[in-house]
PDB file of N, CA and C in Angstrom:
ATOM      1  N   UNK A   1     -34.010  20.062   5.358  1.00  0.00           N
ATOM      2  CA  UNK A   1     -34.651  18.762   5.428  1.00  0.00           C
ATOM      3  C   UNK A   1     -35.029  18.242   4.036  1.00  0.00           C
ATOM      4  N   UNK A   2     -35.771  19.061   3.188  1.00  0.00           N
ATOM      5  CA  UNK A   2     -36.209  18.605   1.875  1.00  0.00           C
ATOM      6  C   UNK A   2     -35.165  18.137   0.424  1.00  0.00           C
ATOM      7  N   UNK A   3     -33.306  18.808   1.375  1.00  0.00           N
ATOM      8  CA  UNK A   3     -32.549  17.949   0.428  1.00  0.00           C
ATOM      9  C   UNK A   3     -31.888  16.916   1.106  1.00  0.00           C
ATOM     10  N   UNK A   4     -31.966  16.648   2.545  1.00  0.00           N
ATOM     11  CA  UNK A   4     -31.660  15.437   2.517  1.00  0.00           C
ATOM     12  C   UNK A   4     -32.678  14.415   1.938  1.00  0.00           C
ATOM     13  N   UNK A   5     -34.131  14.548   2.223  1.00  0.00           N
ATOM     14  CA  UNK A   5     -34.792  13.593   2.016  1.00  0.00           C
ATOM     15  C   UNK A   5     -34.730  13.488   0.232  1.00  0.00           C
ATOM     16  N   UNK A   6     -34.093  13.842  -0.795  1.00  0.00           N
ATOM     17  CA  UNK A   6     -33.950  13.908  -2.317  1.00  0.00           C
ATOM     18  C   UNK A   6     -32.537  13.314  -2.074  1.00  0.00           C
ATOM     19  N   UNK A   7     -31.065  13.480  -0.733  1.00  0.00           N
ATOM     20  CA  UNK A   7     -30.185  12.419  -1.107  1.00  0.00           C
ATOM     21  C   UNK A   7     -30.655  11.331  -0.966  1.00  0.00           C
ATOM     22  N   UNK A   8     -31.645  10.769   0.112  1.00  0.00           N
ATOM     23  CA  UNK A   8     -31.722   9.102   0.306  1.00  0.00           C
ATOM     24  C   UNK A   8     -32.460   9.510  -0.719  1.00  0.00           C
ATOM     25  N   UNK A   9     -33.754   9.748  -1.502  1.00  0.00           N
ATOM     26  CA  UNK A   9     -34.005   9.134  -2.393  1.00  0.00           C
ATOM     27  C   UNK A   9     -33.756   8.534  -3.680  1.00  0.00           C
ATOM     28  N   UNK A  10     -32.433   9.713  -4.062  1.00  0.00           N
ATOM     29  CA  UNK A  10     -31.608   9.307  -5.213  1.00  0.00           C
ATOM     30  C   UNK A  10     -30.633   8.303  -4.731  1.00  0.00           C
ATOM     31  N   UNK A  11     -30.200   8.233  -3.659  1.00  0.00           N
ATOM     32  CA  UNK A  11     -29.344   7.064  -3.077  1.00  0.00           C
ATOM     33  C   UNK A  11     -30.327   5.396  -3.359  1.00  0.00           C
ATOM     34  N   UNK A  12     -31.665   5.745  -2.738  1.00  0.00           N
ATOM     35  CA  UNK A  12     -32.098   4.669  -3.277  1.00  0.00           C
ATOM     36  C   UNK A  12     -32.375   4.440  -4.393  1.00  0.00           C
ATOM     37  N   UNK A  13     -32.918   5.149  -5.299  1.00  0.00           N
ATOM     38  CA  UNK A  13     -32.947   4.867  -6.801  1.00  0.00           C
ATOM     39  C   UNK A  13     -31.695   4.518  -7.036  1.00  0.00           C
ATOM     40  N   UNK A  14     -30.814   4.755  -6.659  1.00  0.00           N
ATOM     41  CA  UNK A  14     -29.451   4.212  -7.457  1.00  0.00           C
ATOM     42  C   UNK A  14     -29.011   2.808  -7.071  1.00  0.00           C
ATOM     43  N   UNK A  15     -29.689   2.690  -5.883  1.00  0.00           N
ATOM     44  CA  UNK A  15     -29.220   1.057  -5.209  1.00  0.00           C
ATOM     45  C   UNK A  15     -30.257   0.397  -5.963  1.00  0.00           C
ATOM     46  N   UNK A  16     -31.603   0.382  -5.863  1.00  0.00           N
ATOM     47  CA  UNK A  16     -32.681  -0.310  -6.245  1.00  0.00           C
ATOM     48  C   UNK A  16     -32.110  -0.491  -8.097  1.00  0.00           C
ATOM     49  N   UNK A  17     -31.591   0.636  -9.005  1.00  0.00           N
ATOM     50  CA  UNK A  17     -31.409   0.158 -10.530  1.00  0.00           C
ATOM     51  C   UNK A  17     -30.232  -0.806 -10.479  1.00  0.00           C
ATOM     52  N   UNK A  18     -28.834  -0.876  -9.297  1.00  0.00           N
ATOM     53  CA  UNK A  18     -27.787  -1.955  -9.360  1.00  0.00           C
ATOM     54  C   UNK A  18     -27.949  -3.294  -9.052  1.00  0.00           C
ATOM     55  N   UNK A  19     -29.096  -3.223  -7.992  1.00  0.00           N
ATOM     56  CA  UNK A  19     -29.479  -4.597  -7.647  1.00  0.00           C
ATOM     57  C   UNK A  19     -29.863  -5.687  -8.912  1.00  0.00           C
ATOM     58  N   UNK A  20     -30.985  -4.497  -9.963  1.00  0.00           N
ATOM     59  CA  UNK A  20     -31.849  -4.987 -10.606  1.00  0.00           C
ATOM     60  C   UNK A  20     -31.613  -6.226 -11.459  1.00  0.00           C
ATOM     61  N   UNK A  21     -30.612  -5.647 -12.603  1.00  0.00           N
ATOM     62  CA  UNK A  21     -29.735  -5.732 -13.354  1.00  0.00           C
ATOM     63  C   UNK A  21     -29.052  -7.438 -12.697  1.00  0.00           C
ATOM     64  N   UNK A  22     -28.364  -7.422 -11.630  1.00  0.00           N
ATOM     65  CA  UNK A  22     -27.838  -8.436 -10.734  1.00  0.00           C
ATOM     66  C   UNK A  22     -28.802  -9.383 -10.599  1.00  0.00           C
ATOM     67  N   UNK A  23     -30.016  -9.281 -10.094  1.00  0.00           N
ATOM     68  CA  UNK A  23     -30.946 -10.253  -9.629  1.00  0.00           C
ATOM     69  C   UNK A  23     -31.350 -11.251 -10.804  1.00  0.00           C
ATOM     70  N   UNK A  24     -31.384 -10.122 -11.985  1.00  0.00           N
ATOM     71  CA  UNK A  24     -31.930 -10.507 -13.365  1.00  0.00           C
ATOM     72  C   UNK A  24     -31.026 -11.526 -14.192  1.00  0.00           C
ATOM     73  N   UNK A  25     -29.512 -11.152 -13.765  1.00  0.00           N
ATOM     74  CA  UNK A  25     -28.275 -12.117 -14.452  1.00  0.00           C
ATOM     75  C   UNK A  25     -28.379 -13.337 -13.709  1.00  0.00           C
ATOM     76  N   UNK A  26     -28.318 -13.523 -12.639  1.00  0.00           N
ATOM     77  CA  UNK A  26     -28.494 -14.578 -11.804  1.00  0.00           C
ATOM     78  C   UNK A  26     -29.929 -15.554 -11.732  1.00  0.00           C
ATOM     79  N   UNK A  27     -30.888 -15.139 -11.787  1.00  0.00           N
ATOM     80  CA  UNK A  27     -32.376 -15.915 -12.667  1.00  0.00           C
ATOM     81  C   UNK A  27     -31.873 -16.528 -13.591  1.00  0.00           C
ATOM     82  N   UNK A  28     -31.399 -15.255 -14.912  1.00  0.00           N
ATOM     83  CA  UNK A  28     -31.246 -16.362 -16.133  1.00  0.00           C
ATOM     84  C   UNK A  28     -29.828 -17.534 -15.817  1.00  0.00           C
ATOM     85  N   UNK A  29     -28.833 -17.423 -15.293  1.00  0.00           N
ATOM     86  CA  UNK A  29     -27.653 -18.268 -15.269  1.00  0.00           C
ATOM     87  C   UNK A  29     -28.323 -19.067 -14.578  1.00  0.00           C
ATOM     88  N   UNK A  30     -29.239 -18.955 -13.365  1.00  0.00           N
ATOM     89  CA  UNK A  30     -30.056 -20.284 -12.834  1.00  0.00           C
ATOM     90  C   UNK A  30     -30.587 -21.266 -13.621  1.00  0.00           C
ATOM     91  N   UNK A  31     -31.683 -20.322 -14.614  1.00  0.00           N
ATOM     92  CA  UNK A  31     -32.448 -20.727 -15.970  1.00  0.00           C
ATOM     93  C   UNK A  31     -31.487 -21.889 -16.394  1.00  0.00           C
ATOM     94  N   UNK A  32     -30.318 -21.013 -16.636  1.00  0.00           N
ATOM     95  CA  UNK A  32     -29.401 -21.750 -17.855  1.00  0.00           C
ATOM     96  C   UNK A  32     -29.171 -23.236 -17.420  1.00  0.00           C
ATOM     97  N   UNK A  33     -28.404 -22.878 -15.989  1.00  0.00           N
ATOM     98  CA  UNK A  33     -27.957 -24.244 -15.549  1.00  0.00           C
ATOM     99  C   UNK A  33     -29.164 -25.325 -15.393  1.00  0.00           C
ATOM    100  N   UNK A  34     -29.752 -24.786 -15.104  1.00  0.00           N
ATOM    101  CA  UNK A  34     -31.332 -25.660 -14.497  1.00  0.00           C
ATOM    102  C   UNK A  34     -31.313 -26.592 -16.462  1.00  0.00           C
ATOM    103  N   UNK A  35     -31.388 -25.714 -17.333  1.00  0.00           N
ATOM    104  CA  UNK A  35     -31.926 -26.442 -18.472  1.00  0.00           C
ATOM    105  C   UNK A  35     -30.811 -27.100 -19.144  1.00  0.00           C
ATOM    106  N   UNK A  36     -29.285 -27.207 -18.375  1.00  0.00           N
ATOM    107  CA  UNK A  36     -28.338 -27.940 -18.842  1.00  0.00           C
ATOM    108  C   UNK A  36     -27.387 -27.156 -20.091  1.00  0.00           C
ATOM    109  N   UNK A  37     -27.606 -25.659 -20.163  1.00  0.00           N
ATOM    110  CA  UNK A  37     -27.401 -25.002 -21.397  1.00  0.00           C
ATOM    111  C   UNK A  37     -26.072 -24.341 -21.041  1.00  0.00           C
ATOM    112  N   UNK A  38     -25.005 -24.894 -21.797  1.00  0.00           N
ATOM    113  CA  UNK A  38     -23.146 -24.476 -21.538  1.00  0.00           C
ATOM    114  C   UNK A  38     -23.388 -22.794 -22.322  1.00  0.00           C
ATOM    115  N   UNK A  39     -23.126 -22.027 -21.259  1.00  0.00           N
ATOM    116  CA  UNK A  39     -22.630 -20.500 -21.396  1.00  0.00           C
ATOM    117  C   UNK A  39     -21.423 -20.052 -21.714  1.00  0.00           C
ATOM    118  N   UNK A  40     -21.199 -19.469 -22.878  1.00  0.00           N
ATOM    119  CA  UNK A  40     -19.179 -19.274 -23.303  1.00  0.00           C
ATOM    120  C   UNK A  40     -19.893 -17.432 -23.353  1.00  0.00           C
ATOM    121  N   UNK A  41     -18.706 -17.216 -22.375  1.00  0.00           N
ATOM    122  CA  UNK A  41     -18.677 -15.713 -22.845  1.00  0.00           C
ATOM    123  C   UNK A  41     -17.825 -15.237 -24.276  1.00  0.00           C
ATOM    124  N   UNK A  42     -18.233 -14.294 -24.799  1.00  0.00           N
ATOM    125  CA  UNK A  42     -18.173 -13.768 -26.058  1.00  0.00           C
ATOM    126  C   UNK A  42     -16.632 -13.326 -25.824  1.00  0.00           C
ATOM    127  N   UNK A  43     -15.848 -13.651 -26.458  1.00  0.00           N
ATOM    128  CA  UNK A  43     -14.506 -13.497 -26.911  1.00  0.00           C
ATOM    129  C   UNK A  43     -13.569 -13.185 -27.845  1.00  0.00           C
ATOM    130  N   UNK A  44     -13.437 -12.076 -27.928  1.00  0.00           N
ATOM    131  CA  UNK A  44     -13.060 -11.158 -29.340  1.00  0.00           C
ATOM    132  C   UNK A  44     -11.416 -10.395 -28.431  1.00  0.00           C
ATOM    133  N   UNK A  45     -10.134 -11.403 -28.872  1.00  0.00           N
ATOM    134  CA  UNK A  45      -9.291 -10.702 -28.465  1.00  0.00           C
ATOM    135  C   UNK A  45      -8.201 -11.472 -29.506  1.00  0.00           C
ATOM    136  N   UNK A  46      -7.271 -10.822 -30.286  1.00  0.00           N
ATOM    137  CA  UNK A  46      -6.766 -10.778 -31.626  1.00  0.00           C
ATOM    138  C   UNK A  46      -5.384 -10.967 -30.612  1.00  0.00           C
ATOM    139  N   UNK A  47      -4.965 -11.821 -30.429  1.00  0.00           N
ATOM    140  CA  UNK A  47      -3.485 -11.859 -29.298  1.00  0.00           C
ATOM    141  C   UNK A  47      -2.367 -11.677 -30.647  1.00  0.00           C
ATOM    142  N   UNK A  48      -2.228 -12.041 -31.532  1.00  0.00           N
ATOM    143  CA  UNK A  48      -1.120 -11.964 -32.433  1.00  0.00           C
ATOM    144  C   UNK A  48      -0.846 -10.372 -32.608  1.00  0.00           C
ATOM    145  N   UNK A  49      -2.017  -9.754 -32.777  1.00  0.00           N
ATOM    146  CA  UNK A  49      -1.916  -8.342 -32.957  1.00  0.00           C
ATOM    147  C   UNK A  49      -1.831  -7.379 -31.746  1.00  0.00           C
ATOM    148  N   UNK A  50      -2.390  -7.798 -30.659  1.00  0.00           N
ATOM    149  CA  UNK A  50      -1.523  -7.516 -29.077  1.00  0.00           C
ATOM    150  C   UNK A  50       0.082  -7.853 -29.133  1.00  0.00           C
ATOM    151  N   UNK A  51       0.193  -9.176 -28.991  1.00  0.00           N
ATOM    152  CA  UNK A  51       1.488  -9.200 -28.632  1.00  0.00           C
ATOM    153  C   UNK A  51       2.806  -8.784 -29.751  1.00  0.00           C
ATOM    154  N   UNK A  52       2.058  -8.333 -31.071  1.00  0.00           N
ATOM    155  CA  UNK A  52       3.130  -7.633 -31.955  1.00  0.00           C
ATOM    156  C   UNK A  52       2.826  -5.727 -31.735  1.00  0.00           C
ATOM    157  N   UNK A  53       2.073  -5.497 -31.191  1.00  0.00           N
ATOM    158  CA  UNK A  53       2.401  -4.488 -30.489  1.00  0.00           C
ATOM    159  C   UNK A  53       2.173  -3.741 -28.851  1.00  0.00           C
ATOM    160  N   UNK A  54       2.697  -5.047 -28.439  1.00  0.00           N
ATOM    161  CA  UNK A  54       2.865  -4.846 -27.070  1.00  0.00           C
ATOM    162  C   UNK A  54       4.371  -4.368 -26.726  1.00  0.00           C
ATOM    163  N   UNK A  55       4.689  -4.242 -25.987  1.00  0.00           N
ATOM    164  CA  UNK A  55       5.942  -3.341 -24.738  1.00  0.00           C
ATOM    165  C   UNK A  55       6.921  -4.599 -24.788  1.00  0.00           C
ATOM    166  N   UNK A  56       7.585  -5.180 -24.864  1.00  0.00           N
ATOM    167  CA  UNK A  56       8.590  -6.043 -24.365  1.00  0.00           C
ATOM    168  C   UNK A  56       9.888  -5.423 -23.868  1.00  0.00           C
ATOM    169  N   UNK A  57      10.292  -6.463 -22.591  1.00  0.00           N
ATOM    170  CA  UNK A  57      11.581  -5.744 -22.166  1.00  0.00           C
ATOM    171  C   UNK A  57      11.993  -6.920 -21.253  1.00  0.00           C
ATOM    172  N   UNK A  58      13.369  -7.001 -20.864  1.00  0.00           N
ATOM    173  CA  UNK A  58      13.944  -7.981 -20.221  1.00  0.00           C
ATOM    174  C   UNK A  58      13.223  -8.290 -18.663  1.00  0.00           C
ATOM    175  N   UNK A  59      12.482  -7.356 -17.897  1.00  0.00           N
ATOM    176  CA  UNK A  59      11.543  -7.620 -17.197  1.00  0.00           C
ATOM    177  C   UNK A  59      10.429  -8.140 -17.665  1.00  0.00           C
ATOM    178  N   UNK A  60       9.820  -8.403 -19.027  1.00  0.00           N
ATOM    179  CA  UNK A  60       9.141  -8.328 -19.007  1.00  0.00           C
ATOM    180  C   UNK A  60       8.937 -10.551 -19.566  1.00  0.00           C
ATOM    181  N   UNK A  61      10.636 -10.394 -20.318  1.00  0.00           N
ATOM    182  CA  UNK A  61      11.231 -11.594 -20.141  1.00  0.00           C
ATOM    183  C   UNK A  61      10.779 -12.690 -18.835  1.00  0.00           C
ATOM    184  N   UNK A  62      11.286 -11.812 -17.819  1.00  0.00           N
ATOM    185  CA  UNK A  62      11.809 -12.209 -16.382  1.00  0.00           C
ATOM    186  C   UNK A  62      10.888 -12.801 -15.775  1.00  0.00           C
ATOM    187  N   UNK A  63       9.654 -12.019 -15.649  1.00  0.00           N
ATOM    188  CA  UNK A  63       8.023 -12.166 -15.591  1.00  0.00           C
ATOM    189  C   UNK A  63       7.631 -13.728 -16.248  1.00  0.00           C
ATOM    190  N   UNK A  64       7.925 -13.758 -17.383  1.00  0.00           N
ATOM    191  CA  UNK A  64       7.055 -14.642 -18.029  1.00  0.00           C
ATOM    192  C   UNK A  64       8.148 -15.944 -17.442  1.00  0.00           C
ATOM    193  N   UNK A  65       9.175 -16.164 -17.534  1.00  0.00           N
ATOM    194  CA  UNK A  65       9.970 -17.040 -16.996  1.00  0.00           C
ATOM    195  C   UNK A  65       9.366 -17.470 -15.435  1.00  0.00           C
ATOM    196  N   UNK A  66       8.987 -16.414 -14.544  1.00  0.00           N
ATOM    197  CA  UNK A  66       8.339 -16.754 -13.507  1.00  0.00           C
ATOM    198  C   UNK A  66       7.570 -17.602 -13.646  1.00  0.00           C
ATOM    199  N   UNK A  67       6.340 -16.877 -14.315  1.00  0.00           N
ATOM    200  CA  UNK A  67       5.447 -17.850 -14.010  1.00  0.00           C
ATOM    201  C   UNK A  67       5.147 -18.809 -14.609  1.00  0.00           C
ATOM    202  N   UNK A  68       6.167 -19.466 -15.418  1.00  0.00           N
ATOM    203  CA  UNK A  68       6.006 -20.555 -15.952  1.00  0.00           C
ATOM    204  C   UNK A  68       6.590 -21.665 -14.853  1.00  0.00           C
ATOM    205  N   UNK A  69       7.681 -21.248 -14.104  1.00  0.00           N
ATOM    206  CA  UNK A  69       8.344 -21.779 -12.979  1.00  0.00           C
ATOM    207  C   UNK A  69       6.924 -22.244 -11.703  1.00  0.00           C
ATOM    208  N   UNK A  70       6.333 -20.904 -11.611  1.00  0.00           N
ATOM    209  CA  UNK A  70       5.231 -20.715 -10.705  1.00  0.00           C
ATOM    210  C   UNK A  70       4.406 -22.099 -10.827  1.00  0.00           C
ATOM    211  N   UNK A  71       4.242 -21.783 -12.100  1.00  0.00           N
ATOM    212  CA  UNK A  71       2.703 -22.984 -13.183  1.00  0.00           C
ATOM    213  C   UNK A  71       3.347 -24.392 -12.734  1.00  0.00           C
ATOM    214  N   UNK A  72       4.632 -24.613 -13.052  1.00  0.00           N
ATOM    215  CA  UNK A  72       4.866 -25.988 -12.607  1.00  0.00           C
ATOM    216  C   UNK A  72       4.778 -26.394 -11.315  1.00  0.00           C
ATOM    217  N   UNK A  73       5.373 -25.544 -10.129  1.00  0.00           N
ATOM    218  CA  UNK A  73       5.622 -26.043  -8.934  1.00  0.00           C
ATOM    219  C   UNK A  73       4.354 -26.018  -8.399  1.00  0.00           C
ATOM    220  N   UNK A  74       2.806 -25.202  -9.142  1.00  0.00           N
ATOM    221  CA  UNK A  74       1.907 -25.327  -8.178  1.00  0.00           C
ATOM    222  C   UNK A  74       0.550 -25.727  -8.472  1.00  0.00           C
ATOM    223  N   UNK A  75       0.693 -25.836 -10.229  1.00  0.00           N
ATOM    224  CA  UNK A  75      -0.165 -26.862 -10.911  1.00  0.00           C
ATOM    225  C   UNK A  75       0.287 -27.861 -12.128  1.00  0.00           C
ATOM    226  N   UNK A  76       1.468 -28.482 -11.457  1.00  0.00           N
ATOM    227  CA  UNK A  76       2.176 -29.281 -12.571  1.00  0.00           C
ATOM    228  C   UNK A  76       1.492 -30.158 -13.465  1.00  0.00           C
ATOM    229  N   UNK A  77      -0.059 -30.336 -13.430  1.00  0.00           N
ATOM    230  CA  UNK A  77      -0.972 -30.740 -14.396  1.00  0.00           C
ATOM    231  C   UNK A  77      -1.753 -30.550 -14.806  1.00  0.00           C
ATOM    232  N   UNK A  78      -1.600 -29.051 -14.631  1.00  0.00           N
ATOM    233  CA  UNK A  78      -3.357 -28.012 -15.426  1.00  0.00           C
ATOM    234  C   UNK A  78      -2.248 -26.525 -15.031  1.00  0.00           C
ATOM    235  N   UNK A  79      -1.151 -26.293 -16.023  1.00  0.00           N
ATOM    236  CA  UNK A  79      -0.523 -24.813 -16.164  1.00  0.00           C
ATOM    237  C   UNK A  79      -1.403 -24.214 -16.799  1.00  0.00           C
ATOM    238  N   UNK A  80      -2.244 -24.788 -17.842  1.00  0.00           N
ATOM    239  CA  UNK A  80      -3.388 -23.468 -18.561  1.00  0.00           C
ATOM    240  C   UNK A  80      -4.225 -22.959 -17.157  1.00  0.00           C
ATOM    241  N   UNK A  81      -4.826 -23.976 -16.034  1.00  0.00           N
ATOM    242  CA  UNK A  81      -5.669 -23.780 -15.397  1.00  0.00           C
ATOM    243  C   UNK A  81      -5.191 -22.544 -14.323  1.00  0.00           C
ATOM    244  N   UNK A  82      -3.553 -23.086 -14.061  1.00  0.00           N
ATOM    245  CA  UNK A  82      -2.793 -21.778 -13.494  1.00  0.00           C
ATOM    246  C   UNK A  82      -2.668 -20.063 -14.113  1.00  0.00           C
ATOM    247  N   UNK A  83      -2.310 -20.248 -14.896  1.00  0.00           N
ATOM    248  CA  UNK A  83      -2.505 -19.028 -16.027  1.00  0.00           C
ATOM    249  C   UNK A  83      -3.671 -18.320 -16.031  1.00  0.00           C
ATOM    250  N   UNK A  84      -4.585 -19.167 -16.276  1.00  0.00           N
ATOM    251  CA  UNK A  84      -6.188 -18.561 -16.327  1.00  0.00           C
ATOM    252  C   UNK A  84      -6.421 -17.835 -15.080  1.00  0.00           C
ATOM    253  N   UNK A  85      -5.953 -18.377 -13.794  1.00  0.00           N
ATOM    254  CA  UNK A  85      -6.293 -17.870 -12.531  1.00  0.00           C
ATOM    255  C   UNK A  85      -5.665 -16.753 -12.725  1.00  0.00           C
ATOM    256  N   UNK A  86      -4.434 -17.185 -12.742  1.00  0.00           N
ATOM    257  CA  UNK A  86      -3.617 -15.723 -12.182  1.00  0.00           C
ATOM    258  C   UNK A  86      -3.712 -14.471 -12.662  1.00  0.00           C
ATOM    259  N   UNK A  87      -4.189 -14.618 -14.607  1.00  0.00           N
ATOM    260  CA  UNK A  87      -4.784 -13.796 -15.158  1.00  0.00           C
ATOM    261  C   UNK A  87      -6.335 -12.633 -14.619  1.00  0.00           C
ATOM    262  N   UNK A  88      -7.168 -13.736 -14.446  1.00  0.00           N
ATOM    263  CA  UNK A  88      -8.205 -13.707 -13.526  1.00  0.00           C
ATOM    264  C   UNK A  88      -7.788 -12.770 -12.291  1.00  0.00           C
ATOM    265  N   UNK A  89      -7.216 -13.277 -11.363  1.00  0.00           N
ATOM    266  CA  UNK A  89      -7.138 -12.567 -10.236  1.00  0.00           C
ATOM    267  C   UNK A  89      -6.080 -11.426 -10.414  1.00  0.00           C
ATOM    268  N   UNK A  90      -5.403 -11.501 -11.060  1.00  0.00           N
ATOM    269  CA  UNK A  90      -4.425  -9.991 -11.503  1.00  0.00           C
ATOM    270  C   UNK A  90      -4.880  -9.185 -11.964  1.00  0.00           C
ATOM    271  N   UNK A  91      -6.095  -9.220 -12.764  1.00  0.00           N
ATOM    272  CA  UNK A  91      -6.548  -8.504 -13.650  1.00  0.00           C
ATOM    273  C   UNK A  91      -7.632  -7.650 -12.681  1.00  0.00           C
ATOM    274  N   UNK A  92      -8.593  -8.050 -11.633  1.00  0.00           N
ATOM    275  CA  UNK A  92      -9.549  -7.829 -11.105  1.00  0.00           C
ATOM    276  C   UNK A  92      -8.871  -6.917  -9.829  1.00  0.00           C
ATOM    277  N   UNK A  93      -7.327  -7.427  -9.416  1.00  0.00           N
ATOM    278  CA  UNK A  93      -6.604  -6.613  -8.208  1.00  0.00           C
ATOM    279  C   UNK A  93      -6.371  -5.347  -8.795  1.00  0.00           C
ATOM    280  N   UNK A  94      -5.585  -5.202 -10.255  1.00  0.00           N
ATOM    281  CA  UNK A  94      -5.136  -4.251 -10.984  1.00  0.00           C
ATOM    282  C   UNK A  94      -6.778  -2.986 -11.302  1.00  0.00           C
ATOM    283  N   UNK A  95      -7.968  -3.963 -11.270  1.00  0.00           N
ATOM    284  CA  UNK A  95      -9.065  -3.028 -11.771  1.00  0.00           C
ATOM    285  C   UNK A  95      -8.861  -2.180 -10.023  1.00  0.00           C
ATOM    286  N   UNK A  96      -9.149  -2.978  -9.118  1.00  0.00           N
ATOM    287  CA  UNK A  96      -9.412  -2.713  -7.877  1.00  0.00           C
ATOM    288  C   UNK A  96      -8.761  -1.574  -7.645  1.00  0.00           C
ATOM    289  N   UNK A  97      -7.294  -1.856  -7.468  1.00  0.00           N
ATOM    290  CA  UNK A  97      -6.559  -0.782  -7.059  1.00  0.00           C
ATOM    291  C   UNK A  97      -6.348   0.273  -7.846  1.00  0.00           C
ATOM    292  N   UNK A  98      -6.395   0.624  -9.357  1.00  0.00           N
ATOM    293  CA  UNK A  98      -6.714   1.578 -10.037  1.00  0.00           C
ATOM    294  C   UNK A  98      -7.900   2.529  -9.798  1.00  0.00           C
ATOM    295  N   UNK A  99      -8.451   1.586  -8.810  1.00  0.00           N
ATOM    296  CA  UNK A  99      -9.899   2.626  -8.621  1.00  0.00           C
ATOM    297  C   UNK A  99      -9.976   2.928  -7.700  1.00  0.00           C
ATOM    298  N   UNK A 100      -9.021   2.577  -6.520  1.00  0.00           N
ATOM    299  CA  UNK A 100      -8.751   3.146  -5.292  1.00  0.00           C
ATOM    300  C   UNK A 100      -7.664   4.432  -5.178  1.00  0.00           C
ATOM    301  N   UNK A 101      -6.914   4.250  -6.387  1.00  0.00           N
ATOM    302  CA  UNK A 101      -5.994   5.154  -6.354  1.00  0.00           C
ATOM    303  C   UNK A 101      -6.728   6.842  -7.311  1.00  0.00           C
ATOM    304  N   UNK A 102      -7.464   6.451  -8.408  1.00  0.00           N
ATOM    305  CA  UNK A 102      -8.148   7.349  -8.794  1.00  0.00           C
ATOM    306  C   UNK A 102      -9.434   7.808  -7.685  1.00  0.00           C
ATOM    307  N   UNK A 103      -9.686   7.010  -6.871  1.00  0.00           N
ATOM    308  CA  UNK A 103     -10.945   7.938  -5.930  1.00  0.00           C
ATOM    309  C   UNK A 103     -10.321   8.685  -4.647  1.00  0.00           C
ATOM    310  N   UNK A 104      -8.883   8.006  -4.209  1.00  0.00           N
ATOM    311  CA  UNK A 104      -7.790   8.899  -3.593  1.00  0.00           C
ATOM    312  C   UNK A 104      -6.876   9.730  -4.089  1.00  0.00           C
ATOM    313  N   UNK A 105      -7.173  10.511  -5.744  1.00  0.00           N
ATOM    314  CA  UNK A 105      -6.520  11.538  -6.188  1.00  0.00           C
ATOM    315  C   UNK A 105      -7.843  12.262  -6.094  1.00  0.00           C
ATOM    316  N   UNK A 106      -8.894  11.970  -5.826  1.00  0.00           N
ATOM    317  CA  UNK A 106     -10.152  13.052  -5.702  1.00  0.00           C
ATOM    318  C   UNK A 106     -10.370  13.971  -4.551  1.00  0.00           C
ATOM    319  N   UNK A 107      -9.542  15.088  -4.823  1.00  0.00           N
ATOM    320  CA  UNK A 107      -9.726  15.823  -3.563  1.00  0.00           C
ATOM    321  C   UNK A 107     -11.693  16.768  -3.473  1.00  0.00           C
ATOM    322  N   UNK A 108     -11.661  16.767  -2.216  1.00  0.00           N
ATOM    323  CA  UNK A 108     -13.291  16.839  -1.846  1.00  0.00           C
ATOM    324  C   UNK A 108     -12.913  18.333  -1.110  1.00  0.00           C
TER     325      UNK A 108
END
C-alpha cells in the first residue's frame, strides 16, 4: 500500500509541475495580446549553411518539385503561407511518430 500511495503521489507532482509551466505561458500570451504587444519567436537558423550541407538526391529533387506543384493548386496566392504549414505540420507528425516508434522499441 505505502508504494502505491508514493506512485500517485509522484504521478501527481509530475502532472501538477507540467500544468504549471502551461498555465503560466498562456497568462503571459493573454498579457501580451491584451496590451497589443507582436510576439516573434527567436530564430536562429543559418539555411545557407544547412542547405550546403544537407543530403541532396533526385528524390529529393522530386519532393521539392511536388510541392511547389502542391503550393500552386492549393494556395495559388499565399505559397509561402503553404510551405509554412506543411513545414509546421510535417515537422510535429515526424516529432510524433518518432516518439511512438522509440516508446514501441521499449521492451517492459
Amino acid at each position: 500500500m505505502p508504494l502505491v500511495l508514493l506512485i500517485v503521489a509522484g504521478i501527481s507532482w509530475l502532472v501538477g509541475r507540467s500544468i504549471e509551466p502551461f498555465e503560466r505561458g498562456q497568462q503571459q500570451a493573454a498579457l501580451q495580446t491584451a496590451l497589443g504587444i507582436a510576439v516573434q519567436p527567436p530564430v536562429n537558423f543559418d539555411a545557407t549553411q544547412f542547405f550546403r550541407t544537407a543530403y541532396h538526391s533526385d528524390w529529393t529533387a522530386d519532393i521539392e518539385k511536388r510541392i511547389r506543384i502542391a503550393a500552386h493548386q492549393n494556395q495559388p496566392n499565399d505559397h509561402e503561407g503553404f510551405y509554412a504549414k506543411s513545414i509546421g505540420v510535417g515537422a510535429v507528425a515526424y516529432c510524433h511518430d518518432a516518439a511512438g516508434l522509440t516508446y514501441s522499441e521499449v521492451n517492459f
